[in-house]
Protein backbone atom coordinates (compact mmCIF):
# COMPACT_ATOMS: atom_id res chain seq x y z
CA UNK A 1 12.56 13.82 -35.35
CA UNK A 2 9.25 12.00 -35.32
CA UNK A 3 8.42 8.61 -36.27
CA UNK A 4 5.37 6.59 -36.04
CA UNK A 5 5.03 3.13 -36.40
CA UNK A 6 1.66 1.23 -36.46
CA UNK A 7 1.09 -2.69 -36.48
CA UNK A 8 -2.67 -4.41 -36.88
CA UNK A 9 -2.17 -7.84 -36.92
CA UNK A 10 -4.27 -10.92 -36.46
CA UNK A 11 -7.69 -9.03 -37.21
CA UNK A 12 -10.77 -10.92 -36.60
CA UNK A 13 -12.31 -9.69 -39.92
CA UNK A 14 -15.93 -11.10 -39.46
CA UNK A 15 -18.21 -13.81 -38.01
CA UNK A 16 -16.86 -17.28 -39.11
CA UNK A 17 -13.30 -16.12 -39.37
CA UNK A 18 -10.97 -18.23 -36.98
CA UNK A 19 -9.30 -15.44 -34.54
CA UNK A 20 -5.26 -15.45 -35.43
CA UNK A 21 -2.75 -17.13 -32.54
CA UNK A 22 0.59 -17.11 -32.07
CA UNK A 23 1.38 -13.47 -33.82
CA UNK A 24 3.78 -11.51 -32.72
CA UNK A 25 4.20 -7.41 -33.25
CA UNK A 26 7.31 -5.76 -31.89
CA UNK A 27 8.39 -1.57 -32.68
CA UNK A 28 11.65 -0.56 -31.70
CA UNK A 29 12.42 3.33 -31.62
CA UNK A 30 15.61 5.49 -30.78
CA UNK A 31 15.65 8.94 -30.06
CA UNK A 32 13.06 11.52 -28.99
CA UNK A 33 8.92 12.28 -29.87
CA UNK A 34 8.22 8.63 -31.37
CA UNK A 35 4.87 7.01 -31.36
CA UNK A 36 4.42 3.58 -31.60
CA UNK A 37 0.81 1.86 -32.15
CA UNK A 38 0.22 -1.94 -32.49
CA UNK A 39 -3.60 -3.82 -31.78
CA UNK A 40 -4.23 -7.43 -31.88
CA UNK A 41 -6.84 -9.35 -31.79
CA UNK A 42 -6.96 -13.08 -30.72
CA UNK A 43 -5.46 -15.28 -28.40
CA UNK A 44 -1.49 -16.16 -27.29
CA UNK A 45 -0.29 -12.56 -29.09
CA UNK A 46 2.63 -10.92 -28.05
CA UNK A 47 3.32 -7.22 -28.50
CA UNK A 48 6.24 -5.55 -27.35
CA UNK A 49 7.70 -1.72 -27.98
CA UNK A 50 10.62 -0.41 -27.36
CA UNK A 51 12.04 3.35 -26.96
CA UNK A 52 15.32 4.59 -26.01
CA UNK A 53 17.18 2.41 -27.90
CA UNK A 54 19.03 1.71 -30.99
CA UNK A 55 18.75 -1.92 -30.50
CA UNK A 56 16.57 -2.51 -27.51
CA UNK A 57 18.00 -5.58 -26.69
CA UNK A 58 21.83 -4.44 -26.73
CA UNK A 59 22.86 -1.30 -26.52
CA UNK A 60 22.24 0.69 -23.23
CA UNK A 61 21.69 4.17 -22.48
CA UNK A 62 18.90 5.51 -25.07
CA UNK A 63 16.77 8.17 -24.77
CA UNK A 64 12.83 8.36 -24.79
CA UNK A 65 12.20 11.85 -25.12
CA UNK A 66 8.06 12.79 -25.42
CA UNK A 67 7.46 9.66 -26.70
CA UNK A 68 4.26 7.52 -26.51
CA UNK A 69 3.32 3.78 -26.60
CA UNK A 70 0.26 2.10 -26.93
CA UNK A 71 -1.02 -1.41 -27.50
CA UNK A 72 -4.49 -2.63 -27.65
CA UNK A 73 -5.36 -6.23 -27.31
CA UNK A 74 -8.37 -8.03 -27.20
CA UNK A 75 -8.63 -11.64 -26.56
CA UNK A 76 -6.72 -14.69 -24.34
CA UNK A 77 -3.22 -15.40 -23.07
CA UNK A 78 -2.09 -12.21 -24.92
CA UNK A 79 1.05 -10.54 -23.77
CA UNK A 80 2.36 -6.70 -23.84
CA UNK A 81 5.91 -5.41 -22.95
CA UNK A 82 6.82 -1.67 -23.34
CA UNK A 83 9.76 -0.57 -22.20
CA UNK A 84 11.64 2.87 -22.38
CA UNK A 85 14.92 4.41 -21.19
CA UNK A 86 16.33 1.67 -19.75
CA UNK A 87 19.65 0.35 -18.79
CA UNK A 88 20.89 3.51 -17.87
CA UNK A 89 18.42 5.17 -20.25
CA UNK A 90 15.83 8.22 -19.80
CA UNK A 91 12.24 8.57 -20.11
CA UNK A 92 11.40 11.80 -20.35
CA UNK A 93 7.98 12.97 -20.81
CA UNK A 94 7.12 10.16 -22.04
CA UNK A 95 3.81 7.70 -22.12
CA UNK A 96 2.82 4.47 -22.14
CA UNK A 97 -0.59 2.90 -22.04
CA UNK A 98 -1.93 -0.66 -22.27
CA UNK A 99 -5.56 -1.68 -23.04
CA UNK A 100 -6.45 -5.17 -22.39
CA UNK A 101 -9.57 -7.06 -22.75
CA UNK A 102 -10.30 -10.64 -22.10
CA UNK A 103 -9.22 -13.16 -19.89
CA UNK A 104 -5.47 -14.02 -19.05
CA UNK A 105 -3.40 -11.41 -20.54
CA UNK A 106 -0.26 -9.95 -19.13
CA UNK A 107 0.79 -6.49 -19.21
CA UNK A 108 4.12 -5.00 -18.13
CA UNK A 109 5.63 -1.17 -18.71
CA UNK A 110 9.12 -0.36 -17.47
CA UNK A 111 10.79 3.30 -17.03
CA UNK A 112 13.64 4.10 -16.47
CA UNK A 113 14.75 1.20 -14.70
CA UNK A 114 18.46 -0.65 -14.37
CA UNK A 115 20.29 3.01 -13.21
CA UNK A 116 18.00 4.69 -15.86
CA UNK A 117 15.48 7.81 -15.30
CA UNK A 118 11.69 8.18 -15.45
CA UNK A 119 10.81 11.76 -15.74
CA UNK A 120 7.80 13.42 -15.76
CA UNK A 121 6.35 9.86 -17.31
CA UNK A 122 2.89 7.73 -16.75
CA UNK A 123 2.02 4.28 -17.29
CA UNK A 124 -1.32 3.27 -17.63
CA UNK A 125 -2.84 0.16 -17.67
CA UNK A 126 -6.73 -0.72 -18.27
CA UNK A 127 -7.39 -4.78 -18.37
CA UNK A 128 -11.02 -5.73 -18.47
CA UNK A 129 -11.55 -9.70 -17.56
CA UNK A 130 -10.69 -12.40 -15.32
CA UNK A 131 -6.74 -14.00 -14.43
CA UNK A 132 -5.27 -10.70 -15.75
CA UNK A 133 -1.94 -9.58 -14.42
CA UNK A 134 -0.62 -5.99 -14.86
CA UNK A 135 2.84 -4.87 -13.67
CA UNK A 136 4.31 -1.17 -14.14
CA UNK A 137 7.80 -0.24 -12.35
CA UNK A 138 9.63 2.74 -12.73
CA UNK A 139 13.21 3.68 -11.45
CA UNK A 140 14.04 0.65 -10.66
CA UNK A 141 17.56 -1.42 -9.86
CA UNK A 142 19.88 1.98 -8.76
CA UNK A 143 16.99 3.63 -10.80
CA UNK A 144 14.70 7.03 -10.67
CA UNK A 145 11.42 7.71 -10.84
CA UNK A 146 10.50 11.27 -10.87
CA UNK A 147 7.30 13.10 -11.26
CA UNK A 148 6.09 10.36 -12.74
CA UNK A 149 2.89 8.20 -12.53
CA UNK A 150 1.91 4.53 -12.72
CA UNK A 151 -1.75 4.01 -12.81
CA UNK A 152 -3.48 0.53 -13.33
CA UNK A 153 -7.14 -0.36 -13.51
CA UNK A 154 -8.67 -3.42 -13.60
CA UNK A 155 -12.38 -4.83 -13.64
CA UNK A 156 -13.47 -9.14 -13.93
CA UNK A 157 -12.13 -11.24 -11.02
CA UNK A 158 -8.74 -12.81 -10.14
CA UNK A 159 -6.56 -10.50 -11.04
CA UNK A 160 -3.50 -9.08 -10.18
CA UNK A 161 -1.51 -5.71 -9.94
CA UNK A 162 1.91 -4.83 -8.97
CA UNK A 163 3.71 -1.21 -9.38
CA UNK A 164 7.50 -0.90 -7.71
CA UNK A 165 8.59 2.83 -7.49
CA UNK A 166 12.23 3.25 -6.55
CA UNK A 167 12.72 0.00 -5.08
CA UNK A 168 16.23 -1.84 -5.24
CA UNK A 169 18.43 1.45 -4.08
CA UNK A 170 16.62 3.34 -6.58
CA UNK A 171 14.91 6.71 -6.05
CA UNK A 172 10.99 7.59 -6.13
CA UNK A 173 10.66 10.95 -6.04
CA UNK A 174 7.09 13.44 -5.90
CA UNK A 175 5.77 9.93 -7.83
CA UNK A 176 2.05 8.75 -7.39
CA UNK A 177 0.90 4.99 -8.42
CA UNK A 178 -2.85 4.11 -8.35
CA UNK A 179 -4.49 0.86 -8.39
CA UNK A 180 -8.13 0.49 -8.91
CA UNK A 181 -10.11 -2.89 -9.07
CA UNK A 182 -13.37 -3.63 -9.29
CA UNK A 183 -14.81 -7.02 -9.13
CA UNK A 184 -13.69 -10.40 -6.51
CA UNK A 185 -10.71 -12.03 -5.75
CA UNK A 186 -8.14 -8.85 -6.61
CA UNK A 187 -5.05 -8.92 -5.46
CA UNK A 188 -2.90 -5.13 -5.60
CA UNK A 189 0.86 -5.02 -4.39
CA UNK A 190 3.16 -1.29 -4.29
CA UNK A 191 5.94 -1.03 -3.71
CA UNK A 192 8.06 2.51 -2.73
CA UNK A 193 11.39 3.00 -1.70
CA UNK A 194 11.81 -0.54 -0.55
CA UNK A 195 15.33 -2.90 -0.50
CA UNK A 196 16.98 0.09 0.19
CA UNK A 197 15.62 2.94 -2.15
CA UNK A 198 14.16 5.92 -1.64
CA UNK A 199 10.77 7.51 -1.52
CA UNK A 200 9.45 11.10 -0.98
CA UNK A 201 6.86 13.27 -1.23
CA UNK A 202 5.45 10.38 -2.91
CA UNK A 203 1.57 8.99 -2.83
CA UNK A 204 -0.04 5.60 -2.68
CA UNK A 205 -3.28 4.98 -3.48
CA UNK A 206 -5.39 1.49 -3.66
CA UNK A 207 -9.27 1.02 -4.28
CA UNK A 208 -11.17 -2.10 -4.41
CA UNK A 209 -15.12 -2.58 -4.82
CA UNK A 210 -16.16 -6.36 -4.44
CA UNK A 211 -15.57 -9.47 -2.19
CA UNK A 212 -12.25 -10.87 -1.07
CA UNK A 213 -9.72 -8.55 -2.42
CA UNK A 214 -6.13 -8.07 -1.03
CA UNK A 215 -4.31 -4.84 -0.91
CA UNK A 216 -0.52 -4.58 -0.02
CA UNK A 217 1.67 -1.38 0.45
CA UNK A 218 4.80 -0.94 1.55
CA UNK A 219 7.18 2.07 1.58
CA UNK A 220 10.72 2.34 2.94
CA UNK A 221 10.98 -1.13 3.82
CA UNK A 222 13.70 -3.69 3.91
CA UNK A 223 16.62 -0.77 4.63
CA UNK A 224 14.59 1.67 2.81
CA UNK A 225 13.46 5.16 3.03
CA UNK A 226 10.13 7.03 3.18
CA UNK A 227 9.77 10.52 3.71
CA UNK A 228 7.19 12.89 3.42
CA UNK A 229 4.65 9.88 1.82
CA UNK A 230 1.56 8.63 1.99
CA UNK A 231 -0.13 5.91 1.72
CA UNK A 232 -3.91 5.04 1.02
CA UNK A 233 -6.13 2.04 0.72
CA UNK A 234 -10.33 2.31 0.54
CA UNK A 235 -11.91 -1.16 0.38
CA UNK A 236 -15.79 -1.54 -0.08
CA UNK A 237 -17.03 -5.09 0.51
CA UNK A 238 -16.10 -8.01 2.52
CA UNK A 239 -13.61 -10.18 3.54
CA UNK A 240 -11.34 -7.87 2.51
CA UNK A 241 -7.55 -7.21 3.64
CA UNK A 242 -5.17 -4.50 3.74
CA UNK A 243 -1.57 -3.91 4.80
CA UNK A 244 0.40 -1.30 4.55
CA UNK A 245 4.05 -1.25 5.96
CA UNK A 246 6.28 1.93 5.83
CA UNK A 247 9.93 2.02 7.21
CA UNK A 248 9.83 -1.76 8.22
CA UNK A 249 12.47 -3.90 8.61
CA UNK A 250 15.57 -1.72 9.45
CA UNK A 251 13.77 1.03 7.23
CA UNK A 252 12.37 4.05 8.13
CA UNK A 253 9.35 6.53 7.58
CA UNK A 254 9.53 10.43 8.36
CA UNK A 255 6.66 12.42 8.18
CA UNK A 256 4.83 9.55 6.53
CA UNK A 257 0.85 8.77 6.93
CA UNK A 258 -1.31 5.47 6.62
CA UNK A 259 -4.61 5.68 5.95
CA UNK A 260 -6.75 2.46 5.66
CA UNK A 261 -10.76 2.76 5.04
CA UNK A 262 -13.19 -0.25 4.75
CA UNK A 263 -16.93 -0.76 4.11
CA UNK A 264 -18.28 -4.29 4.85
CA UNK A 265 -18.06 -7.07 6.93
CA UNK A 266 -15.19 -9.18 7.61
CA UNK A 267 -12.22 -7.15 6.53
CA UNK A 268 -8.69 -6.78 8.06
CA UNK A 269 -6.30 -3.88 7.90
CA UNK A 270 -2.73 -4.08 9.42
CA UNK A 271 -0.54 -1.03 9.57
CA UNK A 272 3.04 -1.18 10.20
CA UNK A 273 5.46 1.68 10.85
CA UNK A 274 9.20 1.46 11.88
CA UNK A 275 8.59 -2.17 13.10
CA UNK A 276 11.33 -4.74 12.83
CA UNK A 277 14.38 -2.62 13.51
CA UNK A 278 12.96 0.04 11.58
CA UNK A 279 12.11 3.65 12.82
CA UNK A 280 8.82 5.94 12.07
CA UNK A 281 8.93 9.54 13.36
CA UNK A 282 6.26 11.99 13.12
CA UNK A 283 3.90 9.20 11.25
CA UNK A 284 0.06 9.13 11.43
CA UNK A 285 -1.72 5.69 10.56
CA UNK A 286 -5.63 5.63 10.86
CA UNK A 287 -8.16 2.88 10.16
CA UNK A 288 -11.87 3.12 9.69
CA UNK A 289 -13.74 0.22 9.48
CA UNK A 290 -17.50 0.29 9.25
CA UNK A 291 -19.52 -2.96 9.27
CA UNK A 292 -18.70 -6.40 11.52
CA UNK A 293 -16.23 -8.87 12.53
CA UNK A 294 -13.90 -6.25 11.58
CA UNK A 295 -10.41 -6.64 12.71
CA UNK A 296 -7.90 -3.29 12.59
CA UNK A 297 -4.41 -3.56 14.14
CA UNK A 298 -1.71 -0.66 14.29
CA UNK A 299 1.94 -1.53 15.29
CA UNK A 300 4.45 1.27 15.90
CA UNK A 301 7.88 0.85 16.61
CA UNK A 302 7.45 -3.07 17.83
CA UNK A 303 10.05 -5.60 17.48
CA UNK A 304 13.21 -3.65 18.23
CA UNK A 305 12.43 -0.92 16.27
CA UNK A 306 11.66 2.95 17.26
CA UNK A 307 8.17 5.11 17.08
CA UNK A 308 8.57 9.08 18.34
CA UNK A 309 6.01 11.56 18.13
CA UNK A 310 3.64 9.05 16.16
CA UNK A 311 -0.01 8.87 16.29
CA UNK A 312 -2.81 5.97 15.88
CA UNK A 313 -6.50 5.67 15.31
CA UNK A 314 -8.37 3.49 14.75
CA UNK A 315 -11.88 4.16 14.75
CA UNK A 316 -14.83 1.31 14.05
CA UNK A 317 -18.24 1.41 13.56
CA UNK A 318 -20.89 -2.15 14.33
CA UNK A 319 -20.45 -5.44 15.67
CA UNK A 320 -17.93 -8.02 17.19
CA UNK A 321 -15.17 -5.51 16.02
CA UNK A 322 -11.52 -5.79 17.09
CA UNK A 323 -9.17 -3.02 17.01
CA UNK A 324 -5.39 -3.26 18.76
CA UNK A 325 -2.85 -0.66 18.66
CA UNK A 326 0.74 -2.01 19.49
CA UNK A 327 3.54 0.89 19.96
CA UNK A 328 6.91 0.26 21.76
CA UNK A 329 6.61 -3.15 22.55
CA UNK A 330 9.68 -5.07 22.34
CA UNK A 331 11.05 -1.88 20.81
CA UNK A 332 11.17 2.21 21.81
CA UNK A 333 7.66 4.53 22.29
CA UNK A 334 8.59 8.48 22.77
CA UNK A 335 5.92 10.38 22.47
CA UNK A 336 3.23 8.71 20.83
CA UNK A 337 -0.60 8.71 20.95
CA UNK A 338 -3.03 5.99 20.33
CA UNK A 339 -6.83 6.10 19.74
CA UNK A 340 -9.73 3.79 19.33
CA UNK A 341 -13.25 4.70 18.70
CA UNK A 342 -16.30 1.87 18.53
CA UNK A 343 -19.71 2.02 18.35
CA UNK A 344 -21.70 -0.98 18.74
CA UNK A 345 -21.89 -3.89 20.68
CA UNK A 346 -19.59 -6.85 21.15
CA UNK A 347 -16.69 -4.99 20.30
CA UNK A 348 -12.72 -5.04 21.86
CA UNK A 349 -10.06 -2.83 21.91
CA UNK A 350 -6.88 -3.52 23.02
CA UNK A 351 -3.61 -0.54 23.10
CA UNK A 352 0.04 -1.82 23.87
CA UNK A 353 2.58 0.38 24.90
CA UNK A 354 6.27 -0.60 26.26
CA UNK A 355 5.38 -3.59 27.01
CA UNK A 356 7.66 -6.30 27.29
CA UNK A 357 11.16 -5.40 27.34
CA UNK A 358 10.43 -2.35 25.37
CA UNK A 359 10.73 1.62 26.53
CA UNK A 360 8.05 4.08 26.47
CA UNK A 361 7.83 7.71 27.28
CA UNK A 362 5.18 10.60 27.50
CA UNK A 363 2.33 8.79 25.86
CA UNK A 364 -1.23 8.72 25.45
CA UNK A 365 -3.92 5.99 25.28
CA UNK A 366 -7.42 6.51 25.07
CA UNK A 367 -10.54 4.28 24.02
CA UNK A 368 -13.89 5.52 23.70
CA UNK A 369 -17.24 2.94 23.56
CA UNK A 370 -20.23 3.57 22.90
CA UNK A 371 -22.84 0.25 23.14
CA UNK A 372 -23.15 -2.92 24.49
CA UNK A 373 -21.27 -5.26 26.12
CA UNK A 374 -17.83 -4.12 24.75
CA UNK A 375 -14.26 -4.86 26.38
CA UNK A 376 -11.26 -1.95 26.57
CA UNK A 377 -7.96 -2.99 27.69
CA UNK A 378 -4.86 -0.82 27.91
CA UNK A 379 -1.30 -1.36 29.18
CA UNK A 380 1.38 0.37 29.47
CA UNK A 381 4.73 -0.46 30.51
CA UNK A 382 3.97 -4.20 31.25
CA UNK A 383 6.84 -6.29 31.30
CA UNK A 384 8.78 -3.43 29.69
CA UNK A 385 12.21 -1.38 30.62
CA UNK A 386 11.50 1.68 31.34
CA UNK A 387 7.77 3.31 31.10
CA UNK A 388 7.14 6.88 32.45
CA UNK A 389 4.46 9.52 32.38
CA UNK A 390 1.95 7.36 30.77
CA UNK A 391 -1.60 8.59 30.23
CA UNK A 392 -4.47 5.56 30.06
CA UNK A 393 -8.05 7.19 29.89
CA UNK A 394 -11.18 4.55 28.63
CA UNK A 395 -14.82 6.14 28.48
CA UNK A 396 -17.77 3.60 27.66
CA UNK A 397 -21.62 4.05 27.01
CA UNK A 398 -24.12 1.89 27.38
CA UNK A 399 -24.53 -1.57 29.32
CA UNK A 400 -22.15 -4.71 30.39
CA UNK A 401 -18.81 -2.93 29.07
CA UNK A 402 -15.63 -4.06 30.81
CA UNK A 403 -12.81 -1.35 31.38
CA UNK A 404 -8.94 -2.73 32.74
CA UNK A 405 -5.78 -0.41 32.73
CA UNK A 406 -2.67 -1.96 34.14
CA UNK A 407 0.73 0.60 34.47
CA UNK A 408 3.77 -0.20 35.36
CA UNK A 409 6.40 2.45 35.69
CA UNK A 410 6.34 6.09 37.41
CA UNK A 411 4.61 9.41 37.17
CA UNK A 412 1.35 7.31 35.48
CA UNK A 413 -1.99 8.80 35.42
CA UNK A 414 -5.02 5.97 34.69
CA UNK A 415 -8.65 7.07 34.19
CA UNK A 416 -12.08 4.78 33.26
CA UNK A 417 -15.43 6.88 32.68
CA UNK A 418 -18.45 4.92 32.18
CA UNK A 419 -21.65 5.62 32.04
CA UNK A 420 -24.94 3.16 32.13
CA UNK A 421 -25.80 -0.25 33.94
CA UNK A 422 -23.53 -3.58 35.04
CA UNK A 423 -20.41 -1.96 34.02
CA UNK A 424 -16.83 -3.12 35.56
CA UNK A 425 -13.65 -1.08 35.95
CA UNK A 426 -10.54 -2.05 37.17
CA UNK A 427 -6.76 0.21 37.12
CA UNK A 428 -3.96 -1.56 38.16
CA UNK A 429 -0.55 0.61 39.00
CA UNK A 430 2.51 -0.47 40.03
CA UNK A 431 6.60 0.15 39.74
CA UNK A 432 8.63 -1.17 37.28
């Protein structure tokens, strides 16, 4: 059955004509292959569609089979709400798209969230403007979200995204959500697999062009899961900053990787894996920075939690740059390898490992510097509980570079290469 349902209200018909307010256009559909169309035009509209249900507001449990929404709106303070197969509901290939243009507007699509299903289902959402806000979740609240994907683009200034995947004990599963903004003063949250859901073989992906835009990502956090994930953010601009956590906060991330790029000058990125009581196994998390007054900083198993066989880099290209890997500290380091690459002058780099109280075992540090006047510091086992068979090797280029390793603990090996004029080395070993 097939039925489709389209609503043009508050038309600006030509110059002169006052634009309509207050209107409001709502389509509700049960059953399988519906399509439901409504535009606006003007300011304060509301426009909301629902599938999956009899009577969207009471009965649970409906079905949104191949079904597609869409709702155009063009103007201020407008408002669109689609929802489908909630409340113990399914959305099943099924579609939902939002256009938005102006300034102020709010946009929300839900799938398959309070213990529904979103399968094999996309949300889109397109806002053109400034003080826009766009939020997409699927499988929320004891909820799944399945081969699905949440996409949400944005261009103006000051505006907002948000997309939850799985989060609240639900389930994200082979799901991809994509924020893109383009203009100053964005601000992009996801959220996978947190408050104790679920997310694998899942992918993350956040991309901002412009001047003092925030990205946030976090998978597996707060008792959560991520497996098998990744996570992405490319910023290009300045005073930019990124953070992505994964299997924070009593969480944990398997097989998960980080990857945070940025193009500009003043920009931050933070990664955070199995910090907090959490635990990250087999995780990569890599920053490139290029610009300066850069700041990068990688924490791994910190605060009580646990990083084995994990892996950071952090790699930075120009000046007054500061990169600092953390892994173990206050928490558990088995087997994990951290890496920091800089090329200018002016720059630091700083790598942390079982240091204090924490335990670390079999691991690797290694800064490389190629320029002028840069600083390299790396300890291991400081103040920890146990640190053994550590590796510390720093290799600099150039002029007036400083080079310290201090190692505390047994079976340590500490190296310092440099090469060029009024350079200073120092290693410092000693038992725990």
């Amino acid at each position: 059955m097939k039925a489709f349902s389209t609503c043009v209200l508050a038309l600006l018909l030509s110059a002169g004509v006052a634009q309509a307010q207050d209107n409001n256009a709502s389509t509700e559909q049960a059953g399988d292959s519906n399509e439901a169309t409504i535009e606006q035009v003007g300011q304060t509209q509301v426009a909301d569609v629902f599938q999956g249900k009899a009577d969207a507001r009471a009965v649970t449990g409906g079905l949104s089979l191949a079904s597609e929404a869409f709702i155009l709106q063009t103007g201020l303070s407008n408002q669109a709400l689609v929802l489908q197969g909630l409340e113990g509901g399914l959305s099943e290939f099924s579609l939902s798209t939002v256009d938005q243009f102006g300034e102020a507007n709010v946009a929300q699509i839900e799938q398959g969230e309070e213990n529904g299903t979103a399968l094999f289902s996309a949300s889109v959402i397109l806002q053109d403007g400034e003080l826009n806000d766009a939020a997409i979740e699927q499988g929320e609240d004891n909820g799944t979200s399945e081969l699905s994907e949440a996409i949400i683009e944005q261009f103006g200034t000051s505006n907002t995204a948000d997309i939850d995947q799985g989060d609240q004990d639900g389930t994200a599963f082979e799901s991809s959500a994509a924020i893109y903004q383009d203009g100053t003063s964005h601000d992009a949250d996801i959220f996978q697999g947190d408050n104790g859901g679920t997310a694998e073989f899942s992918l993350v992906t956040v991309e901002q062009f412009g001047e003092s835009n925030d990205a946030n990502i976090d998978q597996g956090d707060d008792g959560g899961t991520a497996a098998y994930s990744e996570a992405a953010v490319e910023q290009h601009g300045s005073s930019n900053d990124a953070v992505v956590d994964q299997g924070d906060e009593d969480g944990a991330a398997f097989e998960v990787v980080a990857d945070v790029f940025q193009d500009g000058t003043s920009n931050d990125a933070d990664v955070f894996q199995g910090d907090d009581g959490g635990t990250a196994e087999f995780s990569l998390a890599t920053v490139e920075q290029f610009g300066d007054a850069n700041v990068a900083d990688v924490f791994q198993g910190d605060n009580g939690g646990t990083a084995a066989f994990t892996e950071a880099a952090v790699y930075q290209e120009g000046e007054a740059n500061v990169a600092d890997v953390f892994q173990g500290n206050d928490g558990a380091a088995f087997e994990v390898t951290a890496a920091i690459e800089q090329f200018g002058e002016l720059n630091l780099a700083t790598i942390v490992q079982g240091a204090d109280g924490g335990t670390s075992e079999t691991n690797d540090a290694t800064v490389w510097q190629d320029g002028i006047a840069n600083d390299a510091l790396i300890l291991q086992g400081i103040g920890g509980f146990s640190m053994v068979n550590g590796l510390a090797a720093i290799m600099q280029f150039g002029e007036d570079h400083i080079a310290l390793i201090e190692q505390s603990g047994a079976g340590h090996t500490g190296l310092v290469d440099q090469v060029g004029l009024n350079n200073t080395a120092t290693i410092t070993q000693s038992d725990n």
